[in-house]
N, C-alpha and C. Protein backbone atom coordinates (compact mmCIF):
# COMPACT_ATOMS: atom_id res chain seq x y z
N UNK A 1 17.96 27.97 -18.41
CA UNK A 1 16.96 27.51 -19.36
C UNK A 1 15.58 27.94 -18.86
N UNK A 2 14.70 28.38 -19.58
CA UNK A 2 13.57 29.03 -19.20
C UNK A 2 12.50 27.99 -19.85
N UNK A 3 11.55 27.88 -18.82
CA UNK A 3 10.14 26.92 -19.51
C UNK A 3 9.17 27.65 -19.67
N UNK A 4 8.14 27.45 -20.60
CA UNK A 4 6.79 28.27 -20.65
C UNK A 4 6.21 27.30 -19.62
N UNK A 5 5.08 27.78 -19.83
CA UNK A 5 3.81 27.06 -18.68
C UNK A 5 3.24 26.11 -19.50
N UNK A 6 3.34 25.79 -21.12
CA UNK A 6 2.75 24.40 -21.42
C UNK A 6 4.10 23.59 -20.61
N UNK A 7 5.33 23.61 -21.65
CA UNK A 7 6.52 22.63 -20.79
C UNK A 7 6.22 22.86 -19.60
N UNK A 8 5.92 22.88 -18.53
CA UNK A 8 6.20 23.24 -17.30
C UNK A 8 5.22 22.59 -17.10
N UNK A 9 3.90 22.56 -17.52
CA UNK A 9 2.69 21.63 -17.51
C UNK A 9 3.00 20.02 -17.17
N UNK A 10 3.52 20.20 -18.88
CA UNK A 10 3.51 18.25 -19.48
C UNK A 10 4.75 18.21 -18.25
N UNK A 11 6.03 18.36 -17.88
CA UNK A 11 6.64 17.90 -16.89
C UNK A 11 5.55 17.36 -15.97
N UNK A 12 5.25 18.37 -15.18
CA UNK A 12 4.39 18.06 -13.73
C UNK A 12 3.13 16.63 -14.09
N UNK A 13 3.08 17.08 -15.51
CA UNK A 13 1.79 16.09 -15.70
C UNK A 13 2.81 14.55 -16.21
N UNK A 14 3.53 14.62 -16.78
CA UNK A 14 4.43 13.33 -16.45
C UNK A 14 5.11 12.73 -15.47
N UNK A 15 5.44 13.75 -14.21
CA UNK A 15 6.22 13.24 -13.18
C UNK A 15 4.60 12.89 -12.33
N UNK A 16 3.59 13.34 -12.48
CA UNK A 16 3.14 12.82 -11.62
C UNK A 16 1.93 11.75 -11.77
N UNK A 17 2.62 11.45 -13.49
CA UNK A 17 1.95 9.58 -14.00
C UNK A 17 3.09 9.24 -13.60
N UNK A 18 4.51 8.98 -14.24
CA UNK A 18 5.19 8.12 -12.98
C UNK A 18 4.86 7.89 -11.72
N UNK A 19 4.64 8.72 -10.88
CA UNK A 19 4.87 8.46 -9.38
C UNK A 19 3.35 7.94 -9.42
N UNK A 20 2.63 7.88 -9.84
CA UNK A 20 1.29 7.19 -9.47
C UNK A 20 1.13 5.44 -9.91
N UNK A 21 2.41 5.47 -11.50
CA UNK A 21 2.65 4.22 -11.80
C UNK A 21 3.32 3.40 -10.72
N UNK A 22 4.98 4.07 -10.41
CA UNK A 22 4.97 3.78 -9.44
C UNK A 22 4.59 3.45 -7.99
N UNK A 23 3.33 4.12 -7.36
CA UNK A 23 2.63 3.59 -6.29
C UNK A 23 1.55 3.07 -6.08
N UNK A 24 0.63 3.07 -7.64
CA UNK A 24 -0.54 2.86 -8.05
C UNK A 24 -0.35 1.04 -6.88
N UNK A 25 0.63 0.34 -7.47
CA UNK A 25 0.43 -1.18 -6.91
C UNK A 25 0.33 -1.41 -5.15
N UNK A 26 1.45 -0.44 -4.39
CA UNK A 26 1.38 -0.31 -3.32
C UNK A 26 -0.21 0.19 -2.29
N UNK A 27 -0.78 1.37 -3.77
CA UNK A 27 -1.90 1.55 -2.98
C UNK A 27 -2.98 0.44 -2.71
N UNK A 28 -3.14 -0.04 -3.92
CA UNK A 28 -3.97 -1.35 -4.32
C UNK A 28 -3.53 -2.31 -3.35
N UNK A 29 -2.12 -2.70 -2.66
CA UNK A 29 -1.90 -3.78 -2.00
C UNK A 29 -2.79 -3.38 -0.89
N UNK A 30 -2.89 -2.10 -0.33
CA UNK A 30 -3.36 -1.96 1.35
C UNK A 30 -2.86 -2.30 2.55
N UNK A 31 -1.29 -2.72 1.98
CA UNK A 31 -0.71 -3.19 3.39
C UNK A 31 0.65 -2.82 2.77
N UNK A 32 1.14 -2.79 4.48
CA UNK A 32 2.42 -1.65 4.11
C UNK A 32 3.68 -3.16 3.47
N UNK A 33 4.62 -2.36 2.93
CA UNK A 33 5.99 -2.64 2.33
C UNK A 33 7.15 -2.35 3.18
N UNK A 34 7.98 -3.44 3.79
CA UNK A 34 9.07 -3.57 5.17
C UNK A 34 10.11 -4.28 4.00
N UNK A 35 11.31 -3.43 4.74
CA UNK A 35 12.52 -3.97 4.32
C UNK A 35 12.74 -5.53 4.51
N UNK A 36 13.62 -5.78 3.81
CA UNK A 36 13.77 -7.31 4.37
C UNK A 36 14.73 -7.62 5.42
N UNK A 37 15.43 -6.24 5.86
CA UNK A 37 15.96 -6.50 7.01
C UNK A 37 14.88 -6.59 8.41
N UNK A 38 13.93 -5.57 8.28
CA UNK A 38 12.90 -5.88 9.36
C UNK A 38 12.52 -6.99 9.15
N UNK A 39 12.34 -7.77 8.42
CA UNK A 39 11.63 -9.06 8.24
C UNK A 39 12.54 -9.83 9.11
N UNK A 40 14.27 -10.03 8.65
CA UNK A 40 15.16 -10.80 9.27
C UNK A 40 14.93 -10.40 10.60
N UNK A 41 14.89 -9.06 11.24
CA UNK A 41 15.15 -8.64 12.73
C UNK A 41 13.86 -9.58 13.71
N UNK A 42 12.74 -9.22 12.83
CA UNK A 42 11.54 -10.34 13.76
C UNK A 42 12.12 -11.66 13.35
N UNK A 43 12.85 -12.58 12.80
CA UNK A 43 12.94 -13.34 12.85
C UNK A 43 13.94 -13.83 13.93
N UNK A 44 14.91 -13.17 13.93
CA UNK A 44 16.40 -13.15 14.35
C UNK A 44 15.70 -12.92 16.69
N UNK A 45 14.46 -12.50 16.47
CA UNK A 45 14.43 -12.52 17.68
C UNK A 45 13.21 -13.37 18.21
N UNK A 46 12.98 -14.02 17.36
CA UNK A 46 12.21 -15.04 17.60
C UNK A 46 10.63 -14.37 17.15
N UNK A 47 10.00 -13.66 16.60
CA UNK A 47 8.93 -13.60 16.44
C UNK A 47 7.90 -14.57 15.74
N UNK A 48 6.94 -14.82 15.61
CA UNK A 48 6.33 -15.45 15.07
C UNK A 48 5.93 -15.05 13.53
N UNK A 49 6.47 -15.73 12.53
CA UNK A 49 6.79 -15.02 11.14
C UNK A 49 6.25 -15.68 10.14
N UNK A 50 5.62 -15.95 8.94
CA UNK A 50 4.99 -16.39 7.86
C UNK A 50 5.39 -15.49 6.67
N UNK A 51 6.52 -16.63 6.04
CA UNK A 51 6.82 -15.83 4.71
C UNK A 51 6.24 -16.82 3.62
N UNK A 52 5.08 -15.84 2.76
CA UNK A 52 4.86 -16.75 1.71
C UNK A 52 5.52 -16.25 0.32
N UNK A 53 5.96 -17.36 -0.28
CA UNK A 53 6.97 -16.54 -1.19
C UNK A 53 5.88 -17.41 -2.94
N UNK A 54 5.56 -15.99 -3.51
CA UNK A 54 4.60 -16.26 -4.53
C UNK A 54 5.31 -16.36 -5.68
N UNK A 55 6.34 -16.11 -6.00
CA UNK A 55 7.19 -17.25 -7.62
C UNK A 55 6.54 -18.87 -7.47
N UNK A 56 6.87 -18.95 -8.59
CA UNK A 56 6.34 -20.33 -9.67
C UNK A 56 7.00 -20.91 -8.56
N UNK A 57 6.34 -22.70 -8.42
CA UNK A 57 7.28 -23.33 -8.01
C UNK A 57 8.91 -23.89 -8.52
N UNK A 58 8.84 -23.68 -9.73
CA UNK A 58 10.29 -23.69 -10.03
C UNK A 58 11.23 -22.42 -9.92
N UNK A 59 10.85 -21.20 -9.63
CA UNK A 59 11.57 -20.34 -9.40
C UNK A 59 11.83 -20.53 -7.51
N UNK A 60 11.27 -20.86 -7.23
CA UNK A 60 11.11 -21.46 -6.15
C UNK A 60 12.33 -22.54 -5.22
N UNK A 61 12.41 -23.35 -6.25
CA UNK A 61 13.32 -24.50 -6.20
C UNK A 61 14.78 -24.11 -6.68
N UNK A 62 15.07 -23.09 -7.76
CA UNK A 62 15.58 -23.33 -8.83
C UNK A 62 16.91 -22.99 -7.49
N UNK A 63 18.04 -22.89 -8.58
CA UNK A 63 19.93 -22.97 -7.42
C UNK A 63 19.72 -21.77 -6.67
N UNK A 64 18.86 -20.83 -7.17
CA UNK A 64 19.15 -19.22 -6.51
C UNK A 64 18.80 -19.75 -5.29
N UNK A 65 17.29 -20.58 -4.87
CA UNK A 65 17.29 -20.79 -3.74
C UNK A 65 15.95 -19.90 -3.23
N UNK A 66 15.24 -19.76 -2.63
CA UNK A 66 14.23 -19.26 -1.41
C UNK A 66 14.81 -18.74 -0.42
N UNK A 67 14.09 -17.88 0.48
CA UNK A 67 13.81 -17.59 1.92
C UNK A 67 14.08 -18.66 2.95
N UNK A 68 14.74 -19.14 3.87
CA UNK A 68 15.06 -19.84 4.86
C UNK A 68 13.53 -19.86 5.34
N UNK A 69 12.70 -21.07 5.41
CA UNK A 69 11.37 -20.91 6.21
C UNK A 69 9.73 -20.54 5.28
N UNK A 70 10.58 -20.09 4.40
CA UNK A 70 9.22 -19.46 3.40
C UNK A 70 8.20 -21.05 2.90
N UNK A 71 6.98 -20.49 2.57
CA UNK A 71 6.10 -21.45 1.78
C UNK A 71 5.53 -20.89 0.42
N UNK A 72 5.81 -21.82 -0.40
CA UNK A 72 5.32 -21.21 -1.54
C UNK A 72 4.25 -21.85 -1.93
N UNK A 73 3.44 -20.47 -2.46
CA UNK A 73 2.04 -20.71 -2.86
C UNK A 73 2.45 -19.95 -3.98
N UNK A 74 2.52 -20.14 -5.44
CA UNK A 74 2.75 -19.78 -6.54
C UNK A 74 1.13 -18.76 -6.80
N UNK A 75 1.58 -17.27 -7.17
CA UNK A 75 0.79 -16.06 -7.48
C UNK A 75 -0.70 -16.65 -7.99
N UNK A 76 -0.53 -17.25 -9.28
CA UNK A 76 -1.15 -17.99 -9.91
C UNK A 76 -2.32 -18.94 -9.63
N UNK A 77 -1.77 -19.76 -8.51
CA UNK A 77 -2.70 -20.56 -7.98
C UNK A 77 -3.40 -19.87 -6.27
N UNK A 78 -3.02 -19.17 -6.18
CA UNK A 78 -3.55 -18.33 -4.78
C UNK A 78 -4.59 -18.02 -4.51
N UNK A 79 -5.52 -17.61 -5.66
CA UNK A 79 -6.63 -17.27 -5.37
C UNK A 79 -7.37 -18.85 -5.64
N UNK A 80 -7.39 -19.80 -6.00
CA UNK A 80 -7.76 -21.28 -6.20
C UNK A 80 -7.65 -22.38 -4.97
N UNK A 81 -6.49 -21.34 -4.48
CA UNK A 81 -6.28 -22.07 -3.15
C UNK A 81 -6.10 -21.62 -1.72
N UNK A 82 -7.23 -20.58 -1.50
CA UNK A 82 -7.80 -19.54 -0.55
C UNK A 82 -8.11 -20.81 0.76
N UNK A 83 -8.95 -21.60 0.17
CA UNK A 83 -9.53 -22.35 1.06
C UNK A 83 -8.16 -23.36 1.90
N UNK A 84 -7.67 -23.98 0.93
CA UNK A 84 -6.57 -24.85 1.65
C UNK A 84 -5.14 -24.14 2.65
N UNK A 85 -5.20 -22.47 2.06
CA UNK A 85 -4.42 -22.07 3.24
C UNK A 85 -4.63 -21.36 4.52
N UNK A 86 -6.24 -21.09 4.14
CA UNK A 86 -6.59 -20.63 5.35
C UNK A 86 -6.76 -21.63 6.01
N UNK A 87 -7.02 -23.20 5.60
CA UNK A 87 -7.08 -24.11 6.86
C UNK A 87 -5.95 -24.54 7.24
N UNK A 88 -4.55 -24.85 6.56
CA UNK A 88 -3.04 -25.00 6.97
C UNK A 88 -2.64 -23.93 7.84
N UNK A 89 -2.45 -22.23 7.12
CA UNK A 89 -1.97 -21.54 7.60
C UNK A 89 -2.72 -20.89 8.59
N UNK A 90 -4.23 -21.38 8.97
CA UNK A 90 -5.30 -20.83 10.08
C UNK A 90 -4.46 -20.43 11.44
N UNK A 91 -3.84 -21.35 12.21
CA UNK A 91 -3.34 -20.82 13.34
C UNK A 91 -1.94 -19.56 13.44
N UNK A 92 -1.76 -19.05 12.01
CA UNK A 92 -0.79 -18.13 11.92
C UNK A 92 -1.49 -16.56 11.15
N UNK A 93 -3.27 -16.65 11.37
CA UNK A 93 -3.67 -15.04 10.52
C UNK A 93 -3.69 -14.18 11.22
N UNK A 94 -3.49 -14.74 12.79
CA UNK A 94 -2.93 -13.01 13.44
C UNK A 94 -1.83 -12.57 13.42
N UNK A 95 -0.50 -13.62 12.96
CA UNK A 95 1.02 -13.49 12.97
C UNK A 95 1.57 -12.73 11.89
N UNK A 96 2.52 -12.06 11.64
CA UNK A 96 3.13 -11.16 10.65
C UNK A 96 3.46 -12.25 9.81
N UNK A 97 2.67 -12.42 8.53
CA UNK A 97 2.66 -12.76 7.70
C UNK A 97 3.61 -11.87 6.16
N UNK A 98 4.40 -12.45 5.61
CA UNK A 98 5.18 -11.14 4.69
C UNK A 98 4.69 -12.18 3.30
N UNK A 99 4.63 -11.18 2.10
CA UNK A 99 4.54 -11.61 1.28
C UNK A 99 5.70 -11.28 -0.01
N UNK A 100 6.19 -12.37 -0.49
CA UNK A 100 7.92 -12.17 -0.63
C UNK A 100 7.57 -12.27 -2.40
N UNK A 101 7.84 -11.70 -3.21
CA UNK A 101 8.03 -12.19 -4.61
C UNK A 101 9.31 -11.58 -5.45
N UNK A 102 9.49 -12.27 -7.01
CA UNK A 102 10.52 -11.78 -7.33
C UNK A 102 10.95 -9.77 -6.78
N UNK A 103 10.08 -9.26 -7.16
CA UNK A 103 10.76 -8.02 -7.27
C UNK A 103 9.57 -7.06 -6.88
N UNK A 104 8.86 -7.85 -5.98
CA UNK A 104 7.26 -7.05 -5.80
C UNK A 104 6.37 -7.38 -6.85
N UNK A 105 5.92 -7.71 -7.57
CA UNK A 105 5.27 -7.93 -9.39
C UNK A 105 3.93 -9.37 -8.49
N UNK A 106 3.22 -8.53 -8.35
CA UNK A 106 1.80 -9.63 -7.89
C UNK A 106 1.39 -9.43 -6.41
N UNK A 107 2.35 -8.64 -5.78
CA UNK A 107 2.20 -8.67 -4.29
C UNK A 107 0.82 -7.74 -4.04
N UNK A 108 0.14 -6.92 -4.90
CA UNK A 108 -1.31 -6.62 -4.87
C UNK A 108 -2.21 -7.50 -4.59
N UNK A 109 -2.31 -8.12 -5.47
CA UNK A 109 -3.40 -9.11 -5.76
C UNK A 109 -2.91 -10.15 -4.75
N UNK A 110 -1.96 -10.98 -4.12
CA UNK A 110 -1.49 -11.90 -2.97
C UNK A 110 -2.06 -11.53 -1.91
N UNK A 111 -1.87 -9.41 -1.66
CA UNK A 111 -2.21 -9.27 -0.13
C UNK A 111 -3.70 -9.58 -0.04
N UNK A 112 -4.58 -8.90 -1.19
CA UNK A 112 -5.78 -8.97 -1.36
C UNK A 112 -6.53 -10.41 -0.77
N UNK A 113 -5.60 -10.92 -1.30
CA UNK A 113 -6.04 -12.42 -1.79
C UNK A 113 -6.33 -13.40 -0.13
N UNK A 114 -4.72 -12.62 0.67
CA UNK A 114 -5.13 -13.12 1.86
C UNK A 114 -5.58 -12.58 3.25
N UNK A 115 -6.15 -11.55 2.78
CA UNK A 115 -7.19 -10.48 3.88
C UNK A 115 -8.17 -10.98 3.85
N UNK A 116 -8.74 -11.29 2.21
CA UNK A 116 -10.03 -12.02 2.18
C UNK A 116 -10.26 -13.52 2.70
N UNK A 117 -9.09 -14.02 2.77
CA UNK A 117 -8.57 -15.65 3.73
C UNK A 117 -8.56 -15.36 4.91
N UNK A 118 -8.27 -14.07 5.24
CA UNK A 118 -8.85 -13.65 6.76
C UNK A 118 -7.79 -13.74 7.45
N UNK A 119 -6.38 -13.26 7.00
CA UNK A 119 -4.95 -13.11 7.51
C UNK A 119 -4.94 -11.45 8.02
N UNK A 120 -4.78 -11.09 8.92
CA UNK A 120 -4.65 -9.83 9.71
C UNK A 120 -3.75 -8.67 8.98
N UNK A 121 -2.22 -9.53 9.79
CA UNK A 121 -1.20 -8.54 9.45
C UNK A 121 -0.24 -8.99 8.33
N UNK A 122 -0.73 -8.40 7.30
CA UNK A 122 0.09 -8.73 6.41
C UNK A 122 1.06 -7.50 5.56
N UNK A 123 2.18 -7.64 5.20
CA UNK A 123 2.80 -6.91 4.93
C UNK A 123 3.89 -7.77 3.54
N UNK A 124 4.32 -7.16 2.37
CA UNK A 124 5.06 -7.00 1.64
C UNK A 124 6.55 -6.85 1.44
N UNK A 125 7.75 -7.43 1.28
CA UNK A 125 8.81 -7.36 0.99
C UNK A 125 9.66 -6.58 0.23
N UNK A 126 10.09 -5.31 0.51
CA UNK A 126 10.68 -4.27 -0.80
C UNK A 126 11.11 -4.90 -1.68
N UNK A 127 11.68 -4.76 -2.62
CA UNK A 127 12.43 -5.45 -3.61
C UNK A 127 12.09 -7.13 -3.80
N UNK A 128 11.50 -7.66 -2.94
CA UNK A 128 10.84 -8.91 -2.80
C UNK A 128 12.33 -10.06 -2.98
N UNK A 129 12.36 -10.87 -3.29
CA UNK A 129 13.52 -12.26 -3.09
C UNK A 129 14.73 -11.75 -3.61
N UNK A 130 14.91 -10.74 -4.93
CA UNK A 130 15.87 -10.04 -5.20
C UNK A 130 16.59 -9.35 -4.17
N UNK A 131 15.96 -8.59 -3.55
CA UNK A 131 16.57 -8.10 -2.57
C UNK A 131 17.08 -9.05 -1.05
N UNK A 132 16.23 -9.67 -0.96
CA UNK A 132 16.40 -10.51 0.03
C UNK A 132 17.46 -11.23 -0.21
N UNK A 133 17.74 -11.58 -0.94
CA UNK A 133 19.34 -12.45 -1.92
C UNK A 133 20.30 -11.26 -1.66
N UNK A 134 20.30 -10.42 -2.47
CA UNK A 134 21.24 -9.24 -2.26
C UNK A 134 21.55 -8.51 -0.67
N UNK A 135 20.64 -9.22 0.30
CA UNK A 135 20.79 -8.70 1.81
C UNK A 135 21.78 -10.11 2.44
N UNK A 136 21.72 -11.05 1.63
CA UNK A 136 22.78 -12.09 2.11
C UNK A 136 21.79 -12.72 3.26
N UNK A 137 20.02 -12.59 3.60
CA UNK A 137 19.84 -13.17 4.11
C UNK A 137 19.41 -14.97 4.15
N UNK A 138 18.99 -15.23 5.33
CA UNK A 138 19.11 -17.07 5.00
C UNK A 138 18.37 -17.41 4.02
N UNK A 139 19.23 -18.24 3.52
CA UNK A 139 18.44 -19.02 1.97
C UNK A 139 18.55 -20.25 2.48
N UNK A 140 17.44 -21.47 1.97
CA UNK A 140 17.26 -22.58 1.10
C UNK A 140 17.87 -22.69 -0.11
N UNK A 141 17.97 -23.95 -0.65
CA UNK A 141 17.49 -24.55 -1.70
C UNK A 141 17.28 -25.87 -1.73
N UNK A 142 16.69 -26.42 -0.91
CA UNK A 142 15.60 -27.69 -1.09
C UNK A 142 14.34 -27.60 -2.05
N UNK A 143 13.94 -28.25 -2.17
CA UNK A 143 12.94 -28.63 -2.93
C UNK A 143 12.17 -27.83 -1.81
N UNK A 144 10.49 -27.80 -2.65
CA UNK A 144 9.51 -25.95 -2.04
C UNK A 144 9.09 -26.86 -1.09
N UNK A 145 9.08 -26.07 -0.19
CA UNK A 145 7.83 -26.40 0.80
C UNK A 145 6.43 -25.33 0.45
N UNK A 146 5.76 -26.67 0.13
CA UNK A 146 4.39 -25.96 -0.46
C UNK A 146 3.50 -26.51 0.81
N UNK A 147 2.20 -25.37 0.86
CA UNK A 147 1.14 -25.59 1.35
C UNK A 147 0.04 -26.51 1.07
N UNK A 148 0.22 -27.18 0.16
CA UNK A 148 -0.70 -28.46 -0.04
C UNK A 148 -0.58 -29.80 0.08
């Protein structure tokens, strides 16, 4: 099959709005994206770890269950409540902090949210709780442990 140079154009010029859709959010986060097995491995060896997991509080709660350890600060209310976790979570903004959501969808605006709270190392969850479910790692389902 032979392309002229317009087709051959609009391809290149569509594959490379996907891939910008696709990374446009990652760039905006500013902090890198770790499997959730690295997440488990610092845990599994004792590191010092902060998972905040940004679903609603009822997605939160609901049977699927949470992150073993996570705190939820729902996406929504995060930037409202800058002040109350930098004074809870204060003795943990030099610690690897991960930021866990359904499927990545807000983890921009979360990391943002807590660089400017003055959290160091923060980093993002691939696939965010979806995946983390699908890795069979430790779950909850108690009622949230929230930060307020």
């Amino acid at each position: 099959m032979e392309f002229d140079s317009q087709t051959l154009t609009l391809v290149i010029i569509v594959g490379t709005g996907f891939l910008l859709i696709r990374l446009l959010p990652r760039l905006l986060a500013g902090v890198p994206y770790v499997s959730a097995k690295e997440v488990q491995l610092r845990l599994d060896a004792g590191h010092p770890v902060v998972i905040i997991d940004v679903r609603s509080a009822r997605a939160f709660a609901n049977a699927k269950g949470h992150a073993a350890g996570a705190v939820n600060v729902p996406l929504r209310e995060l930037s409202g409540r800058l002040q109350e976790i930098s004074s809870k979570l204060g003795p943990y903004k030099n610690d690897a902090v991960f930021i866990i959501a359904r499927n990545e969808e807000g983890t921009p605006t979360a990391a943002r949210a807590l660089k400017k709270a003055g959290f160091t190392d923060i980093s993002v969850v691939k696939g965010g709780f979806n995946r983390w479910r699908a890795m069979n790692h430790p779950m909850e389902t108690e009622p949230p442990v929230e930060s307020s």
